[in-house]
C-alpha atoms as a PDB file:
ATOM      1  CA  UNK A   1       0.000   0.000   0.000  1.00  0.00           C
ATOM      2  CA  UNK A   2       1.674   3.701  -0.768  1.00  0.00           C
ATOM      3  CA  UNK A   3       1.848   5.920   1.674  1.00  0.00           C
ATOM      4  CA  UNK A   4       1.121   9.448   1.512  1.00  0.00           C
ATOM      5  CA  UNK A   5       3.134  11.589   3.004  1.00  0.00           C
ATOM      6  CA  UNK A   6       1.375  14.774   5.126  1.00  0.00           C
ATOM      7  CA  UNK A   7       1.480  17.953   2.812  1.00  0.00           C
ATOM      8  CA  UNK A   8       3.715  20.692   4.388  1.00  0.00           C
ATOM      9  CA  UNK A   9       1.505  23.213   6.394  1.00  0.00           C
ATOM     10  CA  UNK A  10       2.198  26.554   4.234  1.00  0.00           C
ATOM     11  CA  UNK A  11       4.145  29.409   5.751  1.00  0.00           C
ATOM     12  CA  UNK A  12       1.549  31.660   7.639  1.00  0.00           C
ATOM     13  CA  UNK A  13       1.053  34.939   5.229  1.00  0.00           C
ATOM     14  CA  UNK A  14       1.409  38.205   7.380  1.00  0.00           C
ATOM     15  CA  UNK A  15      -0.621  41.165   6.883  1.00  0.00           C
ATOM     16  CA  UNK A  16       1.897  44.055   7.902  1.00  0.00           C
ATOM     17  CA  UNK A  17       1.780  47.439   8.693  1.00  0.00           C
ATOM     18  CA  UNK A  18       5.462  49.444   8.784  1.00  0.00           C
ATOM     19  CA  UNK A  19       6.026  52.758  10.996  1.00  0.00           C
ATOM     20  CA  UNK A  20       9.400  53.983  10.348  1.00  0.00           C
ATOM     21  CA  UNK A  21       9.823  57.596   9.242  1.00  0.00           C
ATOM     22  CA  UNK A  22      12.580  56.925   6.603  1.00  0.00           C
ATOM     23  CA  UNK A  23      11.036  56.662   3.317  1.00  0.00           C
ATOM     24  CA  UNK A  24      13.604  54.943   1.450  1.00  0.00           C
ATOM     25  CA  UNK A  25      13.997  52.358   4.544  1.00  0.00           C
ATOM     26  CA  UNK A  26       9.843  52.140   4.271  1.00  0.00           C
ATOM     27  CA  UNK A  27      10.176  51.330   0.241  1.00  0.00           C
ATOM     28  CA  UNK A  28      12.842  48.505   0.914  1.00  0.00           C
ATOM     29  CA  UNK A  29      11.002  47.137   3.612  1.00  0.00           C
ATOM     30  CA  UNK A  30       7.817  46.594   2.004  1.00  0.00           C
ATOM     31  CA  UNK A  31       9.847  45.713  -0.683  1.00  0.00           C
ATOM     32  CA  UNK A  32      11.448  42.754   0.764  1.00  0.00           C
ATOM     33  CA  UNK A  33       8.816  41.569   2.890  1.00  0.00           C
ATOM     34  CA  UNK A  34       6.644  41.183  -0.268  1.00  0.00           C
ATOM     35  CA  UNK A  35       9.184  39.125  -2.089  1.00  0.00           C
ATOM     36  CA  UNK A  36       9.062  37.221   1.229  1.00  0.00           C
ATOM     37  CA  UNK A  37       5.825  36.238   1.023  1.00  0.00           C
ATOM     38  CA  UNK A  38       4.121  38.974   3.873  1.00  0.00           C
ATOM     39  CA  UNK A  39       1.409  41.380   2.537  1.00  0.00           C
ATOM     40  CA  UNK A  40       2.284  44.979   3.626  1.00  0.00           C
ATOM     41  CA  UNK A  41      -1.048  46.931   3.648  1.00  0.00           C
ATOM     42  CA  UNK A  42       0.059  49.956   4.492  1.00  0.00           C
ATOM     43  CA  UNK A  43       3.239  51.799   5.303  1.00  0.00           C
ATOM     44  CA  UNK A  44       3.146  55.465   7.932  1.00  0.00           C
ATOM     45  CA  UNK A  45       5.784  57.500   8.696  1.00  0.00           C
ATOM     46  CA  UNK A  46       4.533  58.676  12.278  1.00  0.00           C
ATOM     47  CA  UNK A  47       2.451  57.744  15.302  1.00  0.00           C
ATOM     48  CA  UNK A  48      -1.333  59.511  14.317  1.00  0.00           C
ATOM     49  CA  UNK A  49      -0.951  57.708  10.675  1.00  0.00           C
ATOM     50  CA  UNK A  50       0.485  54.283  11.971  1.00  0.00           C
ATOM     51  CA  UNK A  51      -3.026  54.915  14.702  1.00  0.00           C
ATOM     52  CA  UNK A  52      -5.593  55.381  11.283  1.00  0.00           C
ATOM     53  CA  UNK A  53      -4.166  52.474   8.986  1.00  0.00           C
ATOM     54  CA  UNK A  54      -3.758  50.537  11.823  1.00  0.00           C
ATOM     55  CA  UNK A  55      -7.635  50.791  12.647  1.00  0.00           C
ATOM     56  CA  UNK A  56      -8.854  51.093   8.826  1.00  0.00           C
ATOM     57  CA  UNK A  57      -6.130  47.197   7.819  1.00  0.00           C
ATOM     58  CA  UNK A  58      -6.147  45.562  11.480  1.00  0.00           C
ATOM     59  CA  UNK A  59      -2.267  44.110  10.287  1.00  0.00           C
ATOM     60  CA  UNK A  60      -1.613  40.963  11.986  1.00  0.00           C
ATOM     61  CA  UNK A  61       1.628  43.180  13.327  1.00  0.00           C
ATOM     62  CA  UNK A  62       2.926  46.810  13.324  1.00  0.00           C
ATOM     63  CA  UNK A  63       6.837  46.893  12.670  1.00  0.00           C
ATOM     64  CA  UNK A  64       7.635  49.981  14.750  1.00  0.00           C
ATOM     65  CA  UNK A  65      10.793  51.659  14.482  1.00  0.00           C
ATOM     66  CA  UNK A  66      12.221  52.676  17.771  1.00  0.00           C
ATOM     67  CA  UNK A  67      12.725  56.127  16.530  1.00  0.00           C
ATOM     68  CA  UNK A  68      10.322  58.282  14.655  1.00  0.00           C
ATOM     69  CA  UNK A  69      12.364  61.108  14.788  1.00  0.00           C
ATOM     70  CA  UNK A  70      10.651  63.702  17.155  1.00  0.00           C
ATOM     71  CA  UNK A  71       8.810  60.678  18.379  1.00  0.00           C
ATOM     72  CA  UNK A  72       9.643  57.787  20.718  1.00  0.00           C
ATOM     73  CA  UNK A  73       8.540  54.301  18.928  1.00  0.00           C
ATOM     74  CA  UNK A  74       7.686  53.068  22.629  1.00  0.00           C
ATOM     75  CA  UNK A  75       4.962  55.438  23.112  1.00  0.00           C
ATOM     76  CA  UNK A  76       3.207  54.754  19.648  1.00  0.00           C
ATOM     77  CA  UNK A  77       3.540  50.889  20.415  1.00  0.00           C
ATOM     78  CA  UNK A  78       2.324  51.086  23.716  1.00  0.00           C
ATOM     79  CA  UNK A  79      -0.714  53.415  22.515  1.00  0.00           C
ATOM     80  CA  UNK A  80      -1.355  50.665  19.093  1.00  0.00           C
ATOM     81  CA  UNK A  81      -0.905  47.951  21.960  1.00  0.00           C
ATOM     82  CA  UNK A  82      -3.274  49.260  24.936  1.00  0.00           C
ATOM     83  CA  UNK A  83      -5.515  51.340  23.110  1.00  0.00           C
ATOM     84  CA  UNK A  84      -6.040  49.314  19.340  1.00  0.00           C
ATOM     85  CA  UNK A  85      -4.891  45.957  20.209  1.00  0.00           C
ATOM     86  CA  UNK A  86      -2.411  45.606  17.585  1.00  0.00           C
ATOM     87  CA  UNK A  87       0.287  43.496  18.264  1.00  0.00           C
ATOM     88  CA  UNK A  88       3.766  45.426  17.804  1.00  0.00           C
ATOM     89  CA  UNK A  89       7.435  44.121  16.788  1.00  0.00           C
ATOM     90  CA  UNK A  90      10.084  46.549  17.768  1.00  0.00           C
ATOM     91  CA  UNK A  91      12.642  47.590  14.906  1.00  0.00           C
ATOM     92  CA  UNK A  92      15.898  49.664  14.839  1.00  0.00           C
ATOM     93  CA  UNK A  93      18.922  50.523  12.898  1.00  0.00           C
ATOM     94  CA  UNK A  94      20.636  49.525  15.955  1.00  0.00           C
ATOM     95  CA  UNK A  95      20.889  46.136  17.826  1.00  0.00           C
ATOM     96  CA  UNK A  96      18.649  44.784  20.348  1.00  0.00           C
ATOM     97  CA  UNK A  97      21.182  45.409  22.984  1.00  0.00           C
ATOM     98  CA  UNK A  98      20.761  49.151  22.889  1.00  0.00           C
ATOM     99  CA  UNK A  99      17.286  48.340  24.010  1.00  0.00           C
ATOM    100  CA  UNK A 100      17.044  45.341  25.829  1.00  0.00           C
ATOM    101  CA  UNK A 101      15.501  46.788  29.061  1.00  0.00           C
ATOM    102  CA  UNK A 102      12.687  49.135  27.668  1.00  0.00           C
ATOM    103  CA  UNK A 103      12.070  46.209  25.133  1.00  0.00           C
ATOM    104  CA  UNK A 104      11.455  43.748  27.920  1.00  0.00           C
ATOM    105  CA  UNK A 105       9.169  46.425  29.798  1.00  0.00           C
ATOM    106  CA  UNK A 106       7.634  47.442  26.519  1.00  0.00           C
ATOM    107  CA  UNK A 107       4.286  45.599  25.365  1.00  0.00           C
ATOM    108  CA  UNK A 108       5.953  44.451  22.308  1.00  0.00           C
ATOM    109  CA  UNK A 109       6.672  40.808  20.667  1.00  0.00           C
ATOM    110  CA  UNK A 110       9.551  41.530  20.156  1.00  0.00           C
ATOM    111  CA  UNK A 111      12.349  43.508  18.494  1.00  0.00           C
ATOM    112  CA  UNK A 112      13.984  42.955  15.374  1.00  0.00           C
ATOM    113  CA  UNK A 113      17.164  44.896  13.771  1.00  0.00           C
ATOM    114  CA  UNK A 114      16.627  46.204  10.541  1.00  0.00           C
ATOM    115  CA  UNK A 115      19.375  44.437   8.913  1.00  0.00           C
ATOM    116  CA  UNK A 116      17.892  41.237  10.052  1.00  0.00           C
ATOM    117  CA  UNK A 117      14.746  42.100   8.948  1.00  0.00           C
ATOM    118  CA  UNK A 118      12.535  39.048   7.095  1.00  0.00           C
ATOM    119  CA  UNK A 119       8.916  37.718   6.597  1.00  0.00           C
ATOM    120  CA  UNK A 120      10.520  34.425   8.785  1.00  0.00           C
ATOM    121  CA  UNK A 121      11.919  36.549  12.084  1.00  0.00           C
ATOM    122  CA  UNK A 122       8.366  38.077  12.298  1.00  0.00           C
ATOM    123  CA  UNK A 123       6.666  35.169  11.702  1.00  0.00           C
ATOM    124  CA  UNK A 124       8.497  33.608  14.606  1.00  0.00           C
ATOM    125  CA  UNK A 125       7.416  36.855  16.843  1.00  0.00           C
ATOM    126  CA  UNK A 126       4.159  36.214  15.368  1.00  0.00           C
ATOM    127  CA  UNK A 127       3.751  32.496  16.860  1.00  0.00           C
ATOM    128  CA  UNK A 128       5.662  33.362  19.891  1.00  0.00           C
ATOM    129  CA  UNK A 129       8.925  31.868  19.205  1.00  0.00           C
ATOM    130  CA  UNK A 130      12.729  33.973  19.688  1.00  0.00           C
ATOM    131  CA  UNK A 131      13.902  34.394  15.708  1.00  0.00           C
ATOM    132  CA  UNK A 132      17.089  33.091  15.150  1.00  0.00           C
END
């Protein structure tokens, strides 16, 4: 009798909002995420926008950068967290060491750097599971 072997469960598809107020990091971003498989609805470039997409897509995450320029990324996640449960991943030019204590005491996943950015690391945050 031939077996059949169990198809592969497909990668989980995330729906992803990006808050980073770089434009050219925002295009690349989408960019690769979209190759990777994620769908990013909607990209904002500040707190008050990343607030209005995030309530008009409901993103299965919002990739916030830590900073927004005049704005602190742990105050907009905390407000998309407590006040629009949206879950947040943490993202910054810099490593995760820079941050470890506020991201540990922050609401967030998780954090990822930007140069390790990819549709698996989030997925990981996504399903509760340390990338890497």
């Amino acid at each position: 009798m031939l077996e059949v072997a169990p198809e592969e469960p497909e990668p989980m598809s995330a729906r992803l909002l990006i808050v980073d107020d770089n434009p050219q990091f925002l295009t690349a971003a989408r960019d690769l995420l979209t190759r990777q498989g994620c769908e990013v609805v909607a990209v904002a470039s500040n707190g008050a926008e990343a607030v209005r997409l995030a309530t008009q897509y409901m993103p299965d995450a919002v990739l916030v950068d830590v900073d927004l320029g005049p704005e602190n990324g742990f105050e907009v996640a905390q407000g998309l967290v407590s006040e629009h449960r949206q879950r947040v991943v943490m993202i910054s030019a810099y490593g995760e060491g820079e941050f470890a204590e506020i991201i540990a005491s922050s609401p967030a996943l998780g954090f990822i750097s930007k140069a390790e950015l990819s549709a698996g690391t989030i997925r990981a945050l996504l399903v509760g599971e340390q990338p890497g």
